[in-house]
Structures are given as C-alpha cells and as structure tokens.
N, C-alpha and C. Protein backbone atom coordinates (compact mmCIF):
# COMPACT_ATOMS: atom_id res chain seq x y z
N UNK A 1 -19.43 21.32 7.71
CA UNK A 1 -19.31 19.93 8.05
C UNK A 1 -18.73 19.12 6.89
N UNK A 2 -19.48 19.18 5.39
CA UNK A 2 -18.79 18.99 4.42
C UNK A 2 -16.91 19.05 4.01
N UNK A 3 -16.70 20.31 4.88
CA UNK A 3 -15.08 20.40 4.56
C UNK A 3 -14.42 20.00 5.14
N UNK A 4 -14.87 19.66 6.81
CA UNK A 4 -14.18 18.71 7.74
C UNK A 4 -14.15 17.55 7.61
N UNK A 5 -14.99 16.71 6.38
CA UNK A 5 -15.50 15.60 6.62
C UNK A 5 -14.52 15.02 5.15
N UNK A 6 -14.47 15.98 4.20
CA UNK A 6 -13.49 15.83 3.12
C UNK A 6 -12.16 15.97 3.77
N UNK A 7 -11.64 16.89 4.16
CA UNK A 7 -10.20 17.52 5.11
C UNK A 7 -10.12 15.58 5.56
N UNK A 8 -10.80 14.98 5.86
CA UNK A 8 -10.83 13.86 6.84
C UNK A 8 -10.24 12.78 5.55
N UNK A 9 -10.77 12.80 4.73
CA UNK A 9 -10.96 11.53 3.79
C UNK A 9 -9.65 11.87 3.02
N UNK A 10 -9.32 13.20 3.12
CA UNK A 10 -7.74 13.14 2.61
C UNK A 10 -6.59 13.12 2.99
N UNK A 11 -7.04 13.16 4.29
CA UNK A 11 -5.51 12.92 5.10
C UNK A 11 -5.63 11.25 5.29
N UNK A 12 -6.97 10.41 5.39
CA UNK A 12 -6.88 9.17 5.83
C UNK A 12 -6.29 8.45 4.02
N UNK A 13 -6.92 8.92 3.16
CA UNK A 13 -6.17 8.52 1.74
C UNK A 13 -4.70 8.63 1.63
N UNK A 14 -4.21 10.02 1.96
CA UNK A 14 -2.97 10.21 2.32
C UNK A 14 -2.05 9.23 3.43
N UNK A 15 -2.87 8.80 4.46
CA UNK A 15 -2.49 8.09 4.86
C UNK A 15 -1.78 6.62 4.17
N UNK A 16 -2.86 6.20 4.22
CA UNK A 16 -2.84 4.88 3.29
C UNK A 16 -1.98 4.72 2.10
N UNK A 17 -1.92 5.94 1.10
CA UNK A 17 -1.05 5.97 0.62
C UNK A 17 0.59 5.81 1.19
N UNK A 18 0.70 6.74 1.98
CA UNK A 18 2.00 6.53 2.68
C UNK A 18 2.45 5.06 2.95
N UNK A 19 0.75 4.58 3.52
CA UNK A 19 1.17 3.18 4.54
C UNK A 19 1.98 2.02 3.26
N UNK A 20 1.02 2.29 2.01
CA UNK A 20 1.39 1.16 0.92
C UNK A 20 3.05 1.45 0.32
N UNK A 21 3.23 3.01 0.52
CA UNK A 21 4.71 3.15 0.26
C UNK A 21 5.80 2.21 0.78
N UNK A 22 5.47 2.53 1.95
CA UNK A 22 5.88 1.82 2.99
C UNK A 22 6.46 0.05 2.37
N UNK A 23 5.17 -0.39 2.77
CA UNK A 23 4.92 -1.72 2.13
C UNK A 23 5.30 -2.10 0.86
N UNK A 24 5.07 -1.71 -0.12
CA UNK A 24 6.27 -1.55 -1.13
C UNK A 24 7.63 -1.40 -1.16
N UNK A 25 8.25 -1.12 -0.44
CA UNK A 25 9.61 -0.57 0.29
C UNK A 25 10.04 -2.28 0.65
N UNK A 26 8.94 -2.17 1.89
CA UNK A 26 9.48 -3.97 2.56
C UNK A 26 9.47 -5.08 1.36
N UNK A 27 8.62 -5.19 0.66
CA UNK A 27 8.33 -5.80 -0.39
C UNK A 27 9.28 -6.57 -1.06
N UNK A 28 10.15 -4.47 -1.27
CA UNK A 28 11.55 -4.85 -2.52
C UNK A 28 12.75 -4.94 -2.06
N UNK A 29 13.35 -4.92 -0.88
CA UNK A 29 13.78 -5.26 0.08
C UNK A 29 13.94 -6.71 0.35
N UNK A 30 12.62 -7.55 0.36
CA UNK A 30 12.23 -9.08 0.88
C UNK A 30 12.92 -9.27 -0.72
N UNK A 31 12.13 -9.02 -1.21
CA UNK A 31 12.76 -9.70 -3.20
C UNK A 31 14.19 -9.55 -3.09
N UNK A 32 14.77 -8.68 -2.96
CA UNK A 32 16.65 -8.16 -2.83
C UNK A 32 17.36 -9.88 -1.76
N UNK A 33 16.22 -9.54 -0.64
CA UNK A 33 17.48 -10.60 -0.02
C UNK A 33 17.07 -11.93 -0.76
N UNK A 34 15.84 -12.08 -0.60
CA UNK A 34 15.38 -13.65 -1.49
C UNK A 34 16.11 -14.08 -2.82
N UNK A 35 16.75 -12.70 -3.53
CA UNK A 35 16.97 -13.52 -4.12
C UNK A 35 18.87 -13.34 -3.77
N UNK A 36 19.37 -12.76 -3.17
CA UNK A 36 20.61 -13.06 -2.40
C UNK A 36 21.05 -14.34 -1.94
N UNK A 37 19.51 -15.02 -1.46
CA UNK A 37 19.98 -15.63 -1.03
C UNK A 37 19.82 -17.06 -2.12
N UNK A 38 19.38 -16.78 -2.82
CA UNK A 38 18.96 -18.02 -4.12
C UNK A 38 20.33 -18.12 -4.52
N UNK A 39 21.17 -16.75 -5.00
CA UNK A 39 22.32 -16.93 -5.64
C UNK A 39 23.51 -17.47 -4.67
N UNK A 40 23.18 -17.07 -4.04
CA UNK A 40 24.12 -17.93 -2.65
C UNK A 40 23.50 -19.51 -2.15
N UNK A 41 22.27 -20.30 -3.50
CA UNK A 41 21.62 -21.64 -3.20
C UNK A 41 21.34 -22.16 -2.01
N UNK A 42 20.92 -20.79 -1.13
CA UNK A 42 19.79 -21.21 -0.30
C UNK A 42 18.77 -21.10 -0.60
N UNK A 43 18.02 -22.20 -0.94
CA UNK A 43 16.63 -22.36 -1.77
C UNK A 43 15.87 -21.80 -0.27
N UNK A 44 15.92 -22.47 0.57
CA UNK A 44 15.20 -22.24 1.58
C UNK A 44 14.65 -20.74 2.16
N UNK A 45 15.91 -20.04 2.73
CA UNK A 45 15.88 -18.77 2.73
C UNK A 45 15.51 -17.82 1.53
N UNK A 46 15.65 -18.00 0.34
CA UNK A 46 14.93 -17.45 -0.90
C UNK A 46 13.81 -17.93 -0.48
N UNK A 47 13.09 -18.87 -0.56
CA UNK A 47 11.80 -18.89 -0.41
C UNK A 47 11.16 -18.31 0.67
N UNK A 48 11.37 -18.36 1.75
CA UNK A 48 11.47 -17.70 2.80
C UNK A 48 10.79 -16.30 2.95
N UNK A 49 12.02 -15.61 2.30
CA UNK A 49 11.97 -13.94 2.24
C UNK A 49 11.21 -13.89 0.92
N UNK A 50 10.76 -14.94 0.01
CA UNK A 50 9.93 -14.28 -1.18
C UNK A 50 8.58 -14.49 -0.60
N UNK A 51 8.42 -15.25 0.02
CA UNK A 51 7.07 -15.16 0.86
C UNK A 51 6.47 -13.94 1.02
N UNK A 52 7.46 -13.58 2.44
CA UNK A 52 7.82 -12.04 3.34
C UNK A 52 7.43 -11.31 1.82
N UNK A 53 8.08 -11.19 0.93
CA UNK A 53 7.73 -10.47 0.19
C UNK A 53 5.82 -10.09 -0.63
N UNK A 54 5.74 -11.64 -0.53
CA UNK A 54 4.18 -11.76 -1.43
C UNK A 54 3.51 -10.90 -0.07
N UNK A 55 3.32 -11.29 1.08
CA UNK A 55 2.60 -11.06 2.11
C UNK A 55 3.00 -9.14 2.05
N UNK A 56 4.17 -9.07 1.91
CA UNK A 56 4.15 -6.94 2.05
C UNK A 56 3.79 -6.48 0.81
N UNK A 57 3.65 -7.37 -0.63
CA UNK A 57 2.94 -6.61 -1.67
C UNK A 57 1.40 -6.54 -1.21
N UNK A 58 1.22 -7.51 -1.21
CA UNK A 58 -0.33 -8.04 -0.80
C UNK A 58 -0.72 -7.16 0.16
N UNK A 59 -0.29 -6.74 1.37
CA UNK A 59 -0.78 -5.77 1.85
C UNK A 59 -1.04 -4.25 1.29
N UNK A 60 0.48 -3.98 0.79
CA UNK A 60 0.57 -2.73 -0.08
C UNK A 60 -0.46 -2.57 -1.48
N UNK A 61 -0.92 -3.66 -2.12
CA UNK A 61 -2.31 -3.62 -2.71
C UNK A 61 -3.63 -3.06 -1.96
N UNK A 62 -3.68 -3.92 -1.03
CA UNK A 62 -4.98 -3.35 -0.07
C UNK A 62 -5.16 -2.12 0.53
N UNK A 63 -3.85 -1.72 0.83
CA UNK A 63 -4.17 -0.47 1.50
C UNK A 63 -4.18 0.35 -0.10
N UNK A 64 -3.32 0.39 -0.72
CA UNK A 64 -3.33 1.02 -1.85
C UNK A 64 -5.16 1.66 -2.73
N UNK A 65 -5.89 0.35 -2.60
CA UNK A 65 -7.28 -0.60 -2.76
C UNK A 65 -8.34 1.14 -1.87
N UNK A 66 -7.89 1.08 -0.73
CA UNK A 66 -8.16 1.90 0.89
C UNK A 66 -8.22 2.94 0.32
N UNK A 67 -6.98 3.07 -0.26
CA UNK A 67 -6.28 4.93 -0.76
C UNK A 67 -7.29 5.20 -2.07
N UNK A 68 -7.38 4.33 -2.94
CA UNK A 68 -8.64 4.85 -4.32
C UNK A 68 -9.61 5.00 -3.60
N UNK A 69 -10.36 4.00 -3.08
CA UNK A 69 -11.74 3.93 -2.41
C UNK A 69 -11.89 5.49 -1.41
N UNK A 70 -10.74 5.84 -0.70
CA UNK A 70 -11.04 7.11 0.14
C UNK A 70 -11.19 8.31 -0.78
N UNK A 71 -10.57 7.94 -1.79
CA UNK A 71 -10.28 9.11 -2.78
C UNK A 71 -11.81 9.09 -3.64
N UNK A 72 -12.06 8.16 -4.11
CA UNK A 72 -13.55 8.22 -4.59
C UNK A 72 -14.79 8.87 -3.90
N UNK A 73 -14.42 8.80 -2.74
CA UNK A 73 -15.16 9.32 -1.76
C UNK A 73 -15.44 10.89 -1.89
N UNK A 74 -13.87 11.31 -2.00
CA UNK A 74 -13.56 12.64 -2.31
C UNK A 74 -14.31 13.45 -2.97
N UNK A 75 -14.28 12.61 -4.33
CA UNK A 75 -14.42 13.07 -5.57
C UNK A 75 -16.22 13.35 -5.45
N UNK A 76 -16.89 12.14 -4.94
CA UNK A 76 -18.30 12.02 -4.32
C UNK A 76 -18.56 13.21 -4.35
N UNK A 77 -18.19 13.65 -3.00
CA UNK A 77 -18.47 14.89 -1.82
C UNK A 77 -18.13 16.08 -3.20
N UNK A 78 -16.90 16.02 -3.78
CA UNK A 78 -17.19 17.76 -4.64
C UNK A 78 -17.98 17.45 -5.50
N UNK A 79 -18.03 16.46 -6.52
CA UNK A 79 -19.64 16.39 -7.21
C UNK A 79 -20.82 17.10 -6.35
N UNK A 80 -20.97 16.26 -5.29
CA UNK A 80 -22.40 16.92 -4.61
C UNK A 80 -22.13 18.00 -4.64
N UNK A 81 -21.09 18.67 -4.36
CA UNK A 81 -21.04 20.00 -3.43
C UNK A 81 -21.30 20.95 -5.19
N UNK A 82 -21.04 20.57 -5.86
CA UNK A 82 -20.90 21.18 -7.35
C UNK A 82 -22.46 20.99 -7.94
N UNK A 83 -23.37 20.38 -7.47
CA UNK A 83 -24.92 20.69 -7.72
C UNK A 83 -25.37 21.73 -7.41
C-alpha cells in the first residue's frame, strides 16, 4: 500500500511540476509581447500582457509550492519506511 501510495505522490509532483513548466513558458512569452509592445509605445497593451504575465508566474509559483510539498511527502513515506 505504501508503494502505491508513494508511486501516487510522484507522478502527482511530477505532475505539477510539468504544470508550472508550462506556466513559466506562458509567463515568458506574456513578458516577450509586453514588452513588444512597450517598444512599439503601447503603454496599454504592455501593461496588459505584463499582467497576463504576473497572473502565469503566480500560478507557476503555486503549483511549483504543490510540487515541493508532494515531494516532502515522499521523502516522509521513505523515512518511515527506513525505521
């Protein structure tokens, strides 16, 4: 039950990891056009997409946040299992 239950906590870490990749990706992407569009003095649209941007780091923190916390978990379970 122990190994199914770890097997579990590392694919959902794995997950999360992926997910914040992800989100990081959109992030630097949102920064690229924001500031495209600054140099082209659309203040507006720069601000805009740097938003877009705070909001996909900010997520990519949390899940990131998800991915340690599952992983601690991990680490939990082989301690015990190592008594």
């Amino acid at each position: 039950m122990h190994d199914a239950h770890q097997h579990d906590l590392h694919r959902q870490a794995a997950q999360h990891h992926e997910n914040a990749a992800k989100q990081h990706e959109l992030a630097a992407d949102a920064h690229r056009t924001a500031a495209e569009h600054n140099e082209k003095g659309d203040d507006e649209g720069g601000r805009w997409h740097a938003a877009r941007a705070l909001e996909y780091s900010n997520h990519a923190y949390k899940l990131a946040q998800e991915a340690h916390n599952k992983s601690g978990q991990i680490v939990s379970l082989q301690n015990v299992h190592s008594l």
